[in-house]
C-alpha atoms as a PDB file:
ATOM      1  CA  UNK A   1    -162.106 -10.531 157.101  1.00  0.00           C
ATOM      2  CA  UNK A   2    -162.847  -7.564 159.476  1.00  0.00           C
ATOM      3  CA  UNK A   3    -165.406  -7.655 161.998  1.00  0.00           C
ATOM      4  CA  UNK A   4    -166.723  -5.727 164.778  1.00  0.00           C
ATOM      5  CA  UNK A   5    -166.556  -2.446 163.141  1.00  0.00           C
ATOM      6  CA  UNK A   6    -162.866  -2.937 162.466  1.00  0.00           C
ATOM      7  CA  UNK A   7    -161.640  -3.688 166.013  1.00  0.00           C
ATOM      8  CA  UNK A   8    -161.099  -7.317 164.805  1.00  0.00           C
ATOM      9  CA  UNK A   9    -159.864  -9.841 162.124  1.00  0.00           C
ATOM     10  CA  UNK A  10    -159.742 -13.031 160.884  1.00  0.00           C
ATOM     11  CA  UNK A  11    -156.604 -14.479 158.594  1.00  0.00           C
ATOM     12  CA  UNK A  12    -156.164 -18.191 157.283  1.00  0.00           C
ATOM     13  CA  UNK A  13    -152.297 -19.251 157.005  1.00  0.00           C
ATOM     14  CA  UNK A  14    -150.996 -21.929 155.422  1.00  0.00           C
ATOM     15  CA  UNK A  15    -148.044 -23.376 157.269  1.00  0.00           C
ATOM     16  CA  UNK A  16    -145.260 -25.201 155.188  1.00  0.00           C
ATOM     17  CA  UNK A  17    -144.219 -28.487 155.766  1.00  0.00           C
ATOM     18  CA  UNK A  18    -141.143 -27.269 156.487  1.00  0.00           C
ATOM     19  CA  UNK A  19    -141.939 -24.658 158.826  1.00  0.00           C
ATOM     20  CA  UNK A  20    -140.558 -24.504 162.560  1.00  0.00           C
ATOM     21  CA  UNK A  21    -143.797 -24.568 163.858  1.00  0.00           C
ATOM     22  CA  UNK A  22    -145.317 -27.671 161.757  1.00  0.00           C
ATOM     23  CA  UNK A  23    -146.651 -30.733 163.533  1.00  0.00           C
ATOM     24  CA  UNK A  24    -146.644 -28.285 166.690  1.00  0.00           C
ATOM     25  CA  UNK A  25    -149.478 -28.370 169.045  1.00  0.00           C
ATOM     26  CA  UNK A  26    -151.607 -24.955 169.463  1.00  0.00           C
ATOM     27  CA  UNK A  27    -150.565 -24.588 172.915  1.00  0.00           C
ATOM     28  CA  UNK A  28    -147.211 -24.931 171.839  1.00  0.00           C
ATOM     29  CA  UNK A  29    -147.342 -22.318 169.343  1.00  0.00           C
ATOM     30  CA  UNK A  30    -149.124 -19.930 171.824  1.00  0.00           C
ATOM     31  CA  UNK A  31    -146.607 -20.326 174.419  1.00  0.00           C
ATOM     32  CA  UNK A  32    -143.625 -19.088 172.481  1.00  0.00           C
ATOM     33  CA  UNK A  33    -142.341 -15.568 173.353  1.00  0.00           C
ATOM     34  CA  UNK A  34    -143.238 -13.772 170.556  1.00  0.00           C
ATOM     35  CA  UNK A  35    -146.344 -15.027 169.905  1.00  0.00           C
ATOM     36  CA  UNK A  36    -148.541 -12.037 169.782  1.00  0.00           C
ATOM     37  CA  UNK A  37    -151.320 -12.168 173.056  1.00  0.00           C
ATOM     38  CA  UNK A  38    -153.659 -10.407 171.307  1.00  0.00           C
ATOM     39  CA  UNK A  39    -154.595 -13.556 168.547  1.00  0.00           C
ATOM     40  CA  UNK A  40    -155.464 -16.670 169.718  1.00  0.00           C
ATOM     41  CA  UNK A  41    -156.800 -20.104 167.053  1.00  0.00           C
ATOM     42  CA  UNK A  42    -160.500 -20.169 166.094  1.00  0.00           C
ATOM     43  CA  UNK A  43    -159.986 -23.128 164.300  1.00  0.00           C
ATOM     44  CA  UNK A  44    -157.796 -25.578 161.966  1.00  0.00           C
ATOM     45  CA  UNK A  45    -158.214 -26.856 158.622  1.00  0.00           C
ATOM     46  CA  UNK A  46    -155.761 -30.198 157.718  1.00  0.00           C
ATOM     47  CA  UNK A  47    -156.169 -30.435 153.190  1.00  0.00           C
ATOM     48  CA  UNK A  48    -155.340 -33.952 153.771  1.00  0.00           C
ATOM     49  CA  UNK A  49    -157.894 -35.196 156.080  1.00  0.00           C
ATOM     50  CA  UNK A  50    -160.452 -32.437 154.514  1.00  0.00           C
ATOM     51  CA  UNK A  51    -161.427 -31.631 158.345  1.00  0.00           C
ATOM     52  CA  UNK A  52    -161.884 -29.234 160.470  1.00  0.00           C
ATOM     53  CA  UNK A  53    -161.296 -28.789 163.951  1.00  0.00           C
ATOM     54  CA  UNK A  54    -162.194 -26.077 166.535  1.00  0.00           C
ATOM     55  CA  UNK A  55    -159.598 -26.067 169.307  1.00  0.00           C
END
């Protein structure tokens, strides 16, 4: 989804069970090196719970 006239976006990702960054905390995620500073985490969905949080 593109807002603000195109000078932002939103994208969902899925991450696999099996992914390096599963059962990671945000922070931890945001912290790594290449972790882009321009995108930060407006929120997370967990299928299993059905909830949704807002870090």
């Amino acid at each position: 989804m593109t807002l603000g006239g195109g000078e932002a976006e939103i994208y969902a990702a899925k991450i696999p069970e099996k992914a390096r960054s599963a059962g990671m905390k945000i922070t931890e995620i945001a912290q790594k090196w290449n972790f882009p500073k321009e995108c930060f985490f407006i929120g997370i969905y967990r299928e299993e719970g059905g909830e949704f949080l807002i870090p």
